[in-house]
Protein backbone atom coordinates (compact mmCIF):
# COMPACT_ATOMS: atom_id res chain seq x y z
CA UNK A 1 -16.14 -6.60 10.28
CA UNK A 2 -14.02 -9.21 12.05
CA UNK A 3 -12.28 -9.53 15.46
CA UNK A 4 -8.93 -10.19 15.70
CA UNK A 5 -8.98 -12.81 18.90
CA UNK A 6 -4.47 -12.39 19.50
CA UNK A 7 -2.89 -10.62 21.59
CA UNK A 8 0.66 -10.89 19.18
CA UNK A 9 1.58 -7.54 17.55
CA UNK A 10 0.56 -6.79 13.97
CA UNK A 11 3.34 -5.31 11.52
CA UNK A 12 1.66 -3.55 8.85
CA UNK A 13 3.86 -4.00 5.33
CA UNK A 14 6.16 -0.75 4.64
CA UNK A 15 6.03 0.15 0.55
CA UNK A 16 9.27 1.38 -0.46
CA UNK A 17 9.10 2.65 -4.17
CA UNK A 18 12.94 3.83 -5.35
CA UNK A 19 14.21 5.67 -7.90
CA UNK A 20 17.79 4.86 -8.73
CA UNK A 21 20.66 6.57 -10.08
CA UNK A 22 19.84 5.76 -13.34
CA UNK A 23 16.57 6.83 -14.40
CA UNK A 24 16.70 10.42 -15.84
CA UNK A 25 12.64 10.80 -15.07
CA UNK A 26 12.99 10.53 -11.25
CA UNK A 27 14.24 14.40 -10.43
CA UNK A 28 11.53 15.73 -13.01
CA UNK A 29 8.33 14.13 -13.26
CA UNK A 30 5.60 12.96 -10.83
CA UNK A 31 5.20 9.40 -9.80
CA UNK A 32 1.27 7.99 -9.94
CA UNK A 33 0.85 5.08 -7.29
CA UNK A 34 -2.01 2.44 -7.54
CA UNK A 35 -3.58 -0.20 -4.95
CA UNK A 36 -5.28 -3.06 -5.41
CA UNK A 37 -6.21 -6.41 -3.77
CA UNK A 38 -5.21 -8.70 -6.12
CA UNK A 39 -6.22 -11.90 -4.54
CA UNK A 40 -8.38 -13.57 -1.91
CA UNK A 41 -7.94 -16.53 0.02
CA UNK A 42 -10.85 -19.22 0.84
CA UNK A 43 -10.95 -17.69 3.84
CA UNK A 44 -11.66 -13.91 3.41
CA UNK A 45 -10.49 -10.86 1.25
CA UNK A 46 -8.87 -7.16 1.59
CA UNK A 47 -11.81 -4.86 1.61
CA UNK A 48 -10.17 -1.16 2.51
CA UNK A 49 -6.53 -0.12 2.03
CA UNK A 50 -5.23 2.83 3.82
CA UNK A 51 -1.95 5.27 3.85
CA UNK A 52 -0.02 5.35 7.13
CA UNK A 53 2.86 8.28 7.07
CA UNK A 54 4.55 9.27 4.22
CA UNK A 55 8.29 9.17 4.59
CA UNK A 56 10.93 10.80 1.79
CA UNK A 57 8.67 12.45 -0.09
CA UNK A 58 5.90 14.65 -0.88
CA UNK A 59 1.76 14.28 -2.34
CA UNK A 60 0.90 16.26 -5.42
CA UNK A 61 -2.60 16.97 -3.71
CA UNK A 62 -3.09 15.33 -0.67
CA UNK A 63 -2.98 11.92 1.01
CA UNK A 64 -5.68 9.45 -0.49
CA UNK A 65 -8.56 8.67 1.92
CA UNK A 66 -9.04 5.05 2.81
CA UNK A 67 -10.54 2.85 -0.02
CA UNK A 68 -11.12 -0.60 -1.69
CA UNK A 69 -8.53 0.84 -3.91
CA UNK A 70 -5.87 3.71 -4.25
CA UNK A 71 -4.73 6.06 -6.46
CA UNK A 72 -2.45 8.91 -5.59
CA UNK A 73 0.17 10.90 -7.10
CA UNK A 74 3.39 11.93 -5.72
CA UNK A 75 5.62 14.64 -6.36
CA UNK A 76 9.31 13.96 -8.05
CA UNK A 77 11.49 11.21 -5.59
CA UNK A 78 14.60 12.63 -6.99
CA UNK A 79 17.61 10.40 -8.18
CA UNK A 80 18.86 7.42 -5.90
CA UNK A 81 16.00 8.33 -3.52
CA UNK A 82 12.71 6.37 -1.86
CA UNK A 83 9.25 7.18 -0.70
CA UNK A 84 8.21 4.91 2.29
CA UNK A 85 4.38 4.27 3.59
CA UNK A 86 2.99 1.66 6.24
CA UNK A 87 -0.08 0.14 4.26
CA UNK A 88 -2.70 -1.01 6.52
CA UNK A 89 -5.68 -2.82 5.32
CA UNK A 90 -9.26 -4.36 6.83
CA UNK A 91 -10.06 -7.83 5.68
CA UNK A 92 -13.34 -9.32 5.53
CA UNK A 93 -12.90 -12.96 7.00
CA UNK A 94 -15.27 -15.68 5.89
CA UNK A 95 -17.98 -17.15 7.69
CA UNK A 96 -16.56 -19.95 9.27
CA UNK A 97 -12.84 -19.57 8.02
CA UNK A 98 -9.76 -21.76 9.07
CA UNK A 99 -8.22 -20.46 12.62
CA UNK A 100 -4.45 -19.45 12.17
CA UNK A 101 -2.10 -17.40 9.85
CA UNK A 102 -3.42 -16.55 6.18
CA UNK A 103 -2.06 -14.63 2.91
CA UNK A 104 -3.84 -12.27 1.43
CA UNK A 105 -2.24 -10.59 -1.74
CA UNK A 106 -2.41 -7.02 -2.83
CA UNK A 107 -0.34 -4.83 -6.13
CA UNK A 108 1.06 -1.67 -5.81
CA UNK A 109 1.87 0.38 -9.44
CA UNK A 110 4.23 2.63 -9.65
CA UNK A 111 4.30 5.11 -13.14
CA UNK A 112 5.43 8.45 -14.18
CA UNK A 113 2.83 10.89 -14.97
């Protein structure tokens, strides 16, 4: 586990996955979403992924518990509509990693079922 020694606010990213106008699946068929860290940095990695609220849309089951990785489905977005999520994450810092701001790099998959 590591300690996060700031007292600046922390953001978490927002995924936004859209369906426009255009693409005749959207009102009809479920959408399946995957996670992954896709990257580390020298100094540490993304070791857990979780699912802040959903916004604009709707599970097929339920929300996915916190993992390395995620996979969840979600119902049909419907034409020129989005499903929003705050994705939080833990990260694993080296020992003895670099003080300061670093990147760590994640994919999120988006397919019709």
């Amino acid at each position: 586990n590591a300690i996060r020694l700031s007292t600046a606010s922390v953001i978490p990213p927002t995924i936004s996955i859209n369906c426009g106008l255009s693409i005749i699946n959207c009102p009809t068929r479920d959408v399946r979403v995957v996670i992954t860290a896709s990257g580390a940095s020298d100094d540490g990695s993304i070791t857990r992924f979780r699912i802040g609220t959903l916004s604009g849309g709707n599970y097929r089951n339920a929300a996915p518990p916190e993992g390395a990785s995620l996979t969840f489905d979600l119902r049909p977005i419907g034409s020129g509509r989005s499903v929003t999520f705050p994705l939080g994450m833990d990260v694993l810092l080296a020992a003895g990693a670099d003080s300061g701001t670093d990147t760590f790099t994640y994919t999120v998959t988006a397919t019709f079922l």
